[in-house]
C-alpha atoms as a PDB file:
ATOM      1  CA  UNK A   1      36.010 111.991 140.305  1.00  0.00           C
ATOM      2  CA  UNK A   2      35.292 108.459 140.355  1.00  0.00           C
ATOM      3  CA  UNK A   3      35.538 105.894 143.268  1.00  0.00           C
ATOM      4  CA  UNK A   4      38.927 104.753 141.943  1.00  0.00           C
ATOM      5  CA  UNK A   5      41.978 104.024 143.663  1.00  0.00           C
ATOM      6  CA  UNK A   6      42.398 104.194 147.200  1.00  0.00           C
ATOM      7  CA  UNK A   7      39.943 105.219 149.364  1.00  0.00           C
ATOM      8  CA  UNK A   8      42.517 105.663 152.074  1.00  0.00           C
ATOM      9  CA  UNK A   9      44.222 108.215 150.258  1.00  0.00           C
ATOM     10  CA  UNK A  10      45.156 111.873 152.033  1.00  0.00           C
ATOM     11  CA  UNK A  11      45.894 114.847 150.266  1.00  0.00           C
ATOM     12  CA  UNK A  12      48.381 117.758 152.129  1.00  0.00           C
ATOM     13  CA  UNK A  13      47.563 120.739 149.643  1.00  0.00           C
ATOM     14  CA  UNK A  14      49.887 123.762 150.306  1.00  0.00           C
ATOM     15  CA  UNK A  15      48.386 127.278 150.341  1.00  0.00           C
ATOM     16  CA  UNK A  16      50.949 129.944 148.490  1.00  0.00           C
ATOM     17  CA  UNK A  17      51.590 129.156 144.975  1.00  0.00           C
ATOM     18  CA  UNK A  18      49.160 126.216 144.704  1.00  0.00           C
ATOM     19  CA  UNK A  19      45.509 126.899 145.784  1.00  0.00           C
ATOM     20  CA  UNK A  20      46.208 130.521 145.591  1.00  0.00           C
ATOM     21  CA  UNK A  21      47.448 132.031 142.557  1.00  0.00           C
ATOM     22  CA  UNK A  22      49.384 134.752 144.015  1.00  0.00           C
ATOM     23  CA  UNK A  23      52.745 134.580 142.295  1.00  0.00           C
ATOM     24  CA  UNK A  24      52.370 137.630 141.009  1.00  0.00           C
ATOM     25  CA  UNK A  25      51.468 139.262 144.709  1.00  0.00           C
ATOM     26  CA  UNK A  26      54.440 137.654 146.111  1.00  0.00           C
ATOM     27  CA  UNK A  27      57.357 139.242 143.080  1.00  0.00           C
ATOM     28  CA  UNK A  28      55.297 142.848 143.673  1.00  0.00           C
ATOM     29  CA  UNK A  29      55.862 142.409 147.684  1.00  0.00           C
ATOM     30  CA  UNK A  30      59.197 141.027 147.201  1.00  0.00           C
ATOM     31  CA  UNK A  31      60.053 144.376 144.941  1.00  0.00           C
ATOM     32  CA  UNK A  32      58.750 146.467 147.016  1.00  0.00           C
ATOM     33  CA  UNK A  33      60.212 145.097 150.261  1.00  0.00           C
ATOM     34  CA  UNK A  34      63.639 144.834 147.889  1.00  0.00           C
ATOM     35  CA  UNK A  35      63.520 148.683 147.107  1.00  0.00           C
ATOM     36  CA  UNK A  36      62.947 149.831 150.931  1.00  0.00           C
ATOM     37  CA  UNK A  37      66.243 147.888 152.003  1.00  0.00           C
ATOM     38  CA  UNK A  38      68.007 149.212 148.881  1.00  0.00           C
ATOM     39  CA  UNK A  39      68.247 145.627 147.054  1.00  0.00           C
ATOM     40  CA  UNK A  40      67.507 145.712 143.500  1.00  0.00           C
ATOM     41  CA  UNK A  41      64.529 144.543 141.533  1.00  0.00           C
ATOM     42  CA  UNK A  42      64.019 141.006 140.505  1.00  0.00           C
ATOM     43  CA  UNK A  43      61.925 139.082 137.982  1.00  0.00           C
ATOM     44  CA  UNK A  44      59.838 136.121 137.876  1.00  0.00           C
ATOM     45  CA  UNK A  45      62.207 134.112 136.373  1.00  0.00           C
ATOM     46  CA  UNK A  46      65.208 134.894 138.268  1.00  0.00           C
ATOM     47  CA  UNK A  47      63.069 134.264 141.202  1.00  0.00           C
ATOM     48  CA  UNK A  48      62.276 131.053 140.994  1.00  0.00           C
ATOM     49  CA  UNK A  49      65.478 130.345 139.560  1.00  0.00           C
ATOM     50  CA  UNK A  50      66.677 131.126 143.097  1.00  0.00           C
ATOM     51  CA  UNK A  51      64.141 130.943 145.828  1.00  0.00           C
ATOM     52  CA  UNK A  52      64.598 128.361 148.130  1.00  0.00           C
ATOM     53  CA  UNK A  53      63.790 127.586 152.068  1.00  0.00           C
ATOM     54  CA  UNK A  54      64.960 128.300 154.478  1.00  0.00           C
ATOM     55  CA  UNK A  55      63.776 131.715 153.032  1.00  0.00           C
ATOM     56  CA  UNK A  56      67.496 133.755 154.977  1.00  0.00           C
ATOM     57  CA  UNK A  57      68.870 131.091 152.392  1.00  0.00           C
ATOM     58  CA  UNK A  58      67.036 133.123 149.589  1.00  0.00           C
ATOM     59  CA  UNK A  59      68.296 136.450 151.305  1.00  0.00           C
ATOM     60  CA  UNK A  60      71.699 134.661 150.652  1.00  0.00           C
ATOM     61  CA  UNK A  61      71.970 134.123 147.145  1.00  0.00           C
ATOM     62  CA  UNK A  62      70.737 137.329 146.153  1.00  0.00           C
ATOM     63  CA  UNK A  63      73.158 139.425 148.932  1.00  0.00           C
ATOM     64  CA  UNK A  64      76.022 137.430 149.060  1.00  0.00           C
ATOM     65  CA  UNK A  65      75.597 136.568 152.108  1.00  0.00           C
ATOM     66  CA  UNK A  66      73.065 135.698 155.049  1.00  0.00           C
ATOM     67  CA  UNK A  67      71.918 138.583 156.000  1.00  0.00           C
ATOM     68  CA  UNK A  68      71.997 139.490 160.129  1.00  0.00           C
ATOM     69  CA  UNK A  69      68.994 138.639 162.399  1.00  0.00           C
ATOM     70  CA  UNK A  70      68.154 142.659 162.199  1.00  0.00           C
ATOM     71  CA  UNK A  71      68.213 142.540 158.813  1.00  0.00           C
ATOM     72  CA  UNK A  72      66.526 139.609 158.142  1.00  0.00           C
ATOM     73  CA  UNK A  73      63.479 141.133 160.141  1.00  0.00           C
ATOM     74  CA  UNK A  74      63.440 144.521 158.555  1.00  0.00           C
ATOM     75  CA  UNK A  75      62.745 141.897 155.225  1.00  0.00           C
ATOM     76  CA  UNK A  76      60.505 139.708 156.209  1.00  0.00           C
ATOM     77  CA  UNK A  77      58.231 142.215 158.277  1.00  0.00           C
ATOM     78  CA  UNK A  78      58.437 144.423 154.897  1.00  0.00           C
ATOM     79  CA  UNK A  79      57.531 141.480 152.540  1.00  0.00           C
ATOM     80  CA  UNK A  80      54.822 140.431 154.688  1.00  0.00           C
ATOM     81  CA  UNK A  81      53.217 144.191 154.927  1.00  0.00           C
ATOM     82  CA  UNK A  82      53.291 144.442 151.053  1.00  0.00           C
ATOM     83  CA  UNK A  83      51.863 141.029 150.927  1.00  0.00           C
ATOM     84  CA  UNK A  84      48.937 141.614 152.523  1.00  0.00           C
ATOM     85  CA  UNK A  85      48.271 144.621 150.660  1.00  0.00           C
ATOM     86  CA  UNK A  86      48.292 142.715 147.526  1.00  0.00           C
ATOM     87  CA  UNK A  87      46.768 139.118 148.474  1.00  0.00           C
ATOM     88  CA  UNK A  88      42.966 140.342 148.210  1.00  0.00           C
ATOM     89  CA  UNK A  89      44.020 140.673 144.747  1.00  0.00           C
ATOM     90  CA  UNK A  90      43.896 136.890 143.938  1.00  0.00           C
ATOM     91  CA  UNK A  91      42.468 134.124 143.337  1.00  0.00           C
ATOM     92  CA  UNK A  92      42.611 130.376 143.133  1.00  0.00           C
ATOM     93  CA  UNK A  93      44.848 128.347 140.992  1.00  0.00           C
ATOM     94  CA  UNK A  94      42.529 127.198 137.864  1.00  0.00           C
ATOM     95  CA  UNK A  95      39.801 124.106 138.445  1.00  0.00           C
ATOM     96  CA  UNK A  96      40.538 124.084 142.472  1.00  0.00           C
ATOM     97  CA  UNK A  97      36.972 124.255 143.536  1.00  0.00           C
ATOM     98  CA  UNK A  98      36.130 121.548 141.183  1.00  0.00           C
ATOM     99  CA  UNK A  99      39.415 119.436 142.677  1.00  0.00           C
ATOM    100  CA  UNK A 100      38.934 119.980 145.907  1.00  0.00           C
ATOM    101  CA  UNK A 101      35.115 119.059 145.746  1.00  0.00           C
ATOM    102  CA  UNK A 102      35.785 116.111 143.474  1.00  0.00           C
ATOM    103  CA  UNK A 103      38.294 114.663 145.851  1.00  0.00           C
ATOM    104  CA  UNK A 104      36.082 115.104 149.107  1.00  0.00           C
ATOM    105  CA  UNK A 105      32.652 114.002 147.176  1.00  0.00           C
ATOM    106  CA  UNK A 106      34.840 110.904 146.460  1.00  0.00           C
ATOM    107  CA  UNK A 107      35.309 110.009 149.998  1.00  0.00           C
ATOM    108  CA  UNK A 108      38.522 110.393 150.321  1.00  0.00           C
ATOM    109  CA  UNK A 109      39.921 113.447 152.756  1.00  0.00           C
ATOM    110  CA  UNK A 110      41.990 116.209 152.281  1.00  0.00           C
ATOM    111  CA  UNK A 111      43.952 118.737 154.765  1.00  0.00           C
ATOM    112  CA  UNK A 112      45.895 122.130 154.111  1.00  0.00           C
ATOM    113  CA  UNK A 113      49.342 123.135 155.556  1.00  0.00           C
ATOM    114  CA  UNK A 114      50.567 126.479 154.659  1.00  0.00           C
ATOM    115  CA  UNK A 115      53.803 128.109 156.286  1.00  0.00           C
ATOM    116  CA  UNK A 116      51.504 131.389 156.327  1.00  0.00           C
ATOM    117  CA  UNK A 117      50.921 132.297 159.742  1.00  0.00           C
ATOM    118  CA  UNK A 118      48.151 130.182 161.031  1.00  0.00           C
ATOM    119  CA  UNK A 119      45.658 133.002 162.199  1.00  0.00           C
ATOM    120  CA  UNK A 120      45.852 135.052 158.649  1.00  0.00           C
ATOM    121  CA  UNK A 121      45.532 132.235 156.899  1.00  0.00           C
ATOM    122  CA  UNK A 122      42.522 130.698 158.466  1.00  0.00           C
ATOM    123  CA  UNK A 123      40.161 133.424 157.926  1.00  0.00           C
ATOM    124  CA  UNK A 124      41.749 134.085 154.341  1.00  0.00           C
ATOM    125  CA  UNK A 125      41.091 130.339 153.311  1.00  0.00           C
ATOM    126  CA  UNK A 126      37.278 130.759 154.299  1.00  0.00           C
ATOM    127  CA  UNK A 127      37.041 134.075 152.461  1.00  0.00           C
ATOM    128  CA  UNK A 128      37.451 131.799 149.481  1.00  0.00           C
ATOM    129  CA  UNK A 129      34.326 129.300 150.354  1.00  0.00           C
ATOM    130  CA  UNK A 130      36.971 126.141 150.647  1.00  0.00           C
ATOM    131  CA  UNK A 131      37.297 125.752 154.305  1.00  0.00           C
ATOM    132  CA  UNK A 132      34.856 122.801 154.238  1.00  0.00           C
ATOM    133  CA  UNK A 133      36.803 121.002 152.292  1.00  0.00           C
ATOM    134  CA  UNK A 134      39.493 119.757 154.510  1.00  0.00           C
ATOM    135  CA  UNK A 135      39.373 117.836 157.501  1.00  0.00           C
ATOM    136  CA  UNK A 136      41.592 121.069 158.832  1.00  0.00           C
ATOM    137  CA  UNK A 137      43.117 123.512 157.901  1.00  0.00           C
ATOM    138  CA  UNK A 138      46.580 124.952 159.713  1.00  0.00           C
ATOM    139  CA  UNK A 139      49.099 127.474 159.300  1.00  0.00           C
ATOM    140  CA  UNK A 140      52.727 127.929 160.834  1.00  0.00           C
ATOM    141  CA  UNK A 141      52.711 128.706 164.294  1.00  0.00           C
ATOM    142  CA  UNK A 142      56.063 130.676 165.431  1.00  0.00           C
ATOM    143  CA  UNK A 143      58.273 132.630 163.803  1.00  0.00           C
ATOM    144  CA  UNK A 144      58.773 132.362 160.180  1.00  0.00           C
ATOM    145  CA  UNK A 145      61.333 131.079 157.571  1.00  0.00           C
ATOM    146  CA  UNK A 146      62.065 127.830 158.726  1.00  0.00           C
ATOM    147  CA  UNK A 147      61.015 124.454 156.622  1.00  0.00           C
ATOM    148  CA  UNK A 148      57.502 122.720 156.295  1.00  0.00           C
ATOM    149  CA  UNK A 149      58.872 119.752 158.050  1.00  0.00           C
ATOM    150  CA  UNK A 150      58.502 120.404 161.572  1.00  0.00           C
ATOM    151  CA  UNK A 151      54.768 121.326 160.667  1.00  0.00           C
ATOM    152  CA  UNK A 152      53.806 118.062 158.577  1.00  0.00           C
ATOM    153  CA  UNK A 153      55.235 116.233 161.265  1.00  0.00           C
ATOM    154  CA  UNK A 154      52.736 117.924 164.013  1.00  0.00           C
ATOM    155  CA  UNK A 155      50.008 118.015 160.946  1.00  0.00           C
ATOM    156  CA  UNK A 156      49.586 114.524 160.136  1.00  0.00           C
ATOM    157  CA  UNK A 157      49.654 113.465 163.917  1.00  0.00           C
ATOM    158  CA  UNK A 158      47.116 115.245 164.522  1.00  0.00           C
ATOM    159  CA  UNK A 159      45.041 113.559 161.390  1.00  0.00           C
ATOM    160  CA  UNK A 160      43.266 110.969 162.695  1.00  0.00           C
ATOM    161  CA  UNK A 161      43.490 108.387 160.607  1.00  0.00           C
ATOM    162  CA  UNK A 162      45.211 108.973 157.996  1.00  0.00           C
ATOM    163  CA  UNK A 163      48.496 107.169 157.102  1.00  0.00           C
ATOM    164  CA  UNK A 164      51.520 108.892 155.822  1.00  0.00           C
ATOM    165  CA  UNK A 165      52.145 105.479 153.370  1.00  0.00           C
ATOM    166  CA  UNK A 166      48.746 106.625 151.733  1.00  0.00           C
ATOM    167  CA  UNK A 167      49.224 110.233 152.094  1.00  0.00           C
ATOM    168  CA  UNK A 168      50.832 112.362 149.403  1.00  0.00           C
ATOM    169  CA  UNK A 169      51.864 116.396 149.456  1.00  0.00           C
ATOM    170  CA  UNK A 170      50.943 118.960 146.198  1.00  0.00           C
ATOM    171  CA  UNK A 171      52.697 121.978 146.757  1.00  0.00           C
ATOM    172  CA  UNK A 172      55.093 124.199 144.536  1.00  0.00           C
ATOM    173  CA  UNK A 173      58.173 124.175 146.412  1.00  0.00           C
ATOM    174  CA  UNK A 174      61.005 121.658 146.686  1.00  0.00           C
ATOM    175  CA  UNK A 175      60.550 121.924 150.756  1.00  0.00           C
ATOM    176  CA  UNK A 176      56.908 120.896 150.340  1.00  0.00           C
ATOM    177  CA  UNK A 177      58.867 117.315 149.113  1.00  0.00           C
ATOM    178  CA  UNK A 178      61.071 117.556 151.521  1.00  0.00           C
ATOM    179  CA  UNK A 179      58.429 117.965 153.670  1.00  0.00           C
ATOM    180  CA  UNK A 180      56.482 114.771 152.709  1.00  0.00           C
ATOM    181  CA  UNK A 181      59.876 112.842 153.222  1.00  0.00           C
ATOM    182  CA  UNK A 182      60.206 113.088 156.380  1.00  0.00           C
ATOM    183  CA  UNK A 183      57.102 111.816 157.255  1.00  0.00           C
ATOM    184  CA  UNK A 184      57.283 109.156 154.790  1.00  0.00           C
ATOM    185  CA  UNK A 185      54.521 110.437 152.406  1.00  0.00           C
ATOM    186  CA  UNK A 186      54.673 111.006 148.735  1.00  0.00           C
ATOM    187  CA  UNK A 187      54.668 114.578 146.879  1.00  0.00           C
ATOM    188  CA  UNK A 188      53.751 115.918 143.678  1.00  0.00           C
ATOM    189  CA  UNK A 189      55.450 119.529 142.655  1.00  0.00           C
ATOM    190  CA  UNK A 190      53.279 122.495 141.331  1.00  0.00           C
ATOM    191  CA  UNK A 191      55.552 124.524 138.391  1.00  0.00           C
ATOM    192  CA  UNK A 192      52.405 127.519 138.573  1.00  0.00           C
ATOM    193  CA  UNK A 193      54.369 128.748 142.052  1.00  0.00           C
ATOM    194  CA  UNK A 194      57.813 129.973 143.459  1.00  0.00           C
ATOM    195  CA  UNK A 195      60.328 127.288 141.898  1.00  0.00           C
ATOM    196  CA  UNK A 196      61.205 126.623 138.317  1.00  0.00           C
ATOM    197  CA  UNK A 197      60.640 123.098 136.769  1.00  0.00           C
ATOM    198  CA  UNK A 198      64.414 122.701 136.403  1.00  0.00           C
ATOM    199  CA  UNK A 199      64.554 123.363 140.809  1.00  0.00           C
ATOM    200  CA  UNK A 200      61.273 121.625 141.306  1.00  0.00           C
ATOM    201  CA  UNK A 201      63.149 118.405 139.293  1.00  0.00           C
ATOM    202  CA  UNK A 202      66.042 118.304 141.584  1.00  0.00           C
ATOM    203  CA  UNK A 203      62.986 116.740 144.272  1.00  0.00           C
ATOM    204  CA  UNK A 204      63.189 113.480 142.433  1.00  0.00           C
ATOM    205  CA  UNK A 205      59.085 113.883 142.581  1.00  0.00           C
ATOM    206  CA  UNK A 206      56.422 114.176 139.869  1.00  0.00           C
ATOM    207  CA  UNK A 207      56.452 117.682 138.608  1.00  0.00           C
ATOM    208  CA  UNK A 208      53.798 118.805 136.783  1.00  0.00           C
ATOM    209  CA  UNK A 209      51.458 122.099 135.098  1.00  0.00           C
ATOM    210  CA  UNK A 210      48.705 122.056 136.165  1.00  0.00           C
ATOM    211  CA  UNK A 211      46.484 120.453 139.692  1.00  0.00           C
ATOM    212  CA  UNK A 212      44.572 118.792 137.811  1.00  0.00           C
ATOM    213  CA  UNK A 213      47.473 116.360 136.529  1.00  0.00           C
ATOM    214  CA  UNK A 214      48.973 117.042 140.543  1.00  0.00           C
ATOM    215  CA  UNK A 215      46.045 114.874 141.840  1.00  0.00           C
ATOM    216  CA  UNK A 216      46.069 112.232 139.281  1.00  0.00           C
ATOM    217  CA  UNK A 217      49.850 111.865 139.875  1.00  0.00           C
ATOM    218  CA  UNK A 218      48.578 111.520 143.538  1.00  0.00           C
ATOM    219  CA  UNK A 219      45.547 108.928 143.292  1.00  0.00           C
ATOM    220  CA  UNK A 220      48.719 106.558 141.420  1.00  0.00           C
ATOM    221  CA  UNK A 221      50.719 107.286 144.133  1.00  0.00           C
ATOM    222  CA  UNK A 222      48.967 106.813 146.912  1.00  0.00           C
ATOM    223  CA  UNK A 223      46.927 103.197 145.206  1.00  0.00           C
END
């Protein structure tokens, strides 16, 4: 990647459904946890169609209802158990080493905020060889199924540096724009992950295929 652009310009990456290409991990855990609570299967369409955060919100739309507090940590502790059974079983969205070493070979710096809990997903993100990468690298810290932005808040005040004017968010969710609104950053919306394009639209963001056209989208942005 050329010199171009900004030289200023921050990149938030999110973790699930971006870097890592574990859609397919996160249906199978969401099945699984689904059968043990007696909920029935759902596909990849109809999840996207639907998924949303807060996650009890999710819960919602497919029960009903919200579920209780009990119930809504009999799910979550089940999703997350199949989860990790399945997440050694994936790998990295298409072209992200190449990205991410493009972008940082540039000289222009880039930082990861994932709601996965902060200490399983630091080790997990250097199991892949991309930890040097970003200037750092943090996870949610409390309980989860609340929105990202809370964290990007903390996040980019703890960036020194960087300016939120010059700083845009790639994720795959609609709370990942959300996310970058509050702080008064830009965002650019992943379709490979857990919302549909016709969900991801509703951001009023740049929505696009592939990373590769998620960090052009964000060198315009943030120039």
């Amino acid at each position: 990647m050329e010199k171009t652009g900004n030289p200023g310009a921050h990149l938030v990456w999110d973790w699930n459904g971006t870097l890592l290409d574990d859609i397919t991990a996160v249906i199978g855990a969401t099945n699984a946890a689904f059968a043990e609570i007696g909920l029935a299967p759902i596909t990849l369409e109809r999840y996207r169609e639907l998924y949303c955060v807060p996650v009890p919100r999710f819960y919602e739309r497919l029960m009903g209802r919200l579920p209780t507090e009990a119930e809504w940590q009999v799910m979550d502790d089940a999703f997350h158990r199949h989860y990790t059974d399945r997440r050694p079983g994936c790998g990295l969205t298409e072209g992200v080493e190449q990205l991410l070493g493009a972008w940082q070979e540039a000289g222009r710096s880039q930082s990861l905020l994932s709601m996965y809990g902060h200490d399983d997903l630091v080790p997990v993100v250097r199991g892949y060889g991309i930890e040097s990468r970003f200037v750092r690298v943090e996870g949610r810290r409390g309980p989860s199924g609340g929105s990202k932005a809370a964290h990007m808040e903390r996040h980019l005040a703890a960036l020194e540096g960087v300016s939120p004017r010059c700083t845009v968010v790639i994720g795959d969710a609609v709370d990942d724009a959300l996310a970058a609104a509050h702080v008064g950053a830009r965002a650019v919306l992943y379709t490979g992950g857990s919302h549909s394009r016709a969900s991801l639209r509703t951001a009023g963001v740049p929505v696009v295929d592939t990373l590769a056209e998620a960090v052009a989208e964000a060198l315009a942005l943030a120039s």
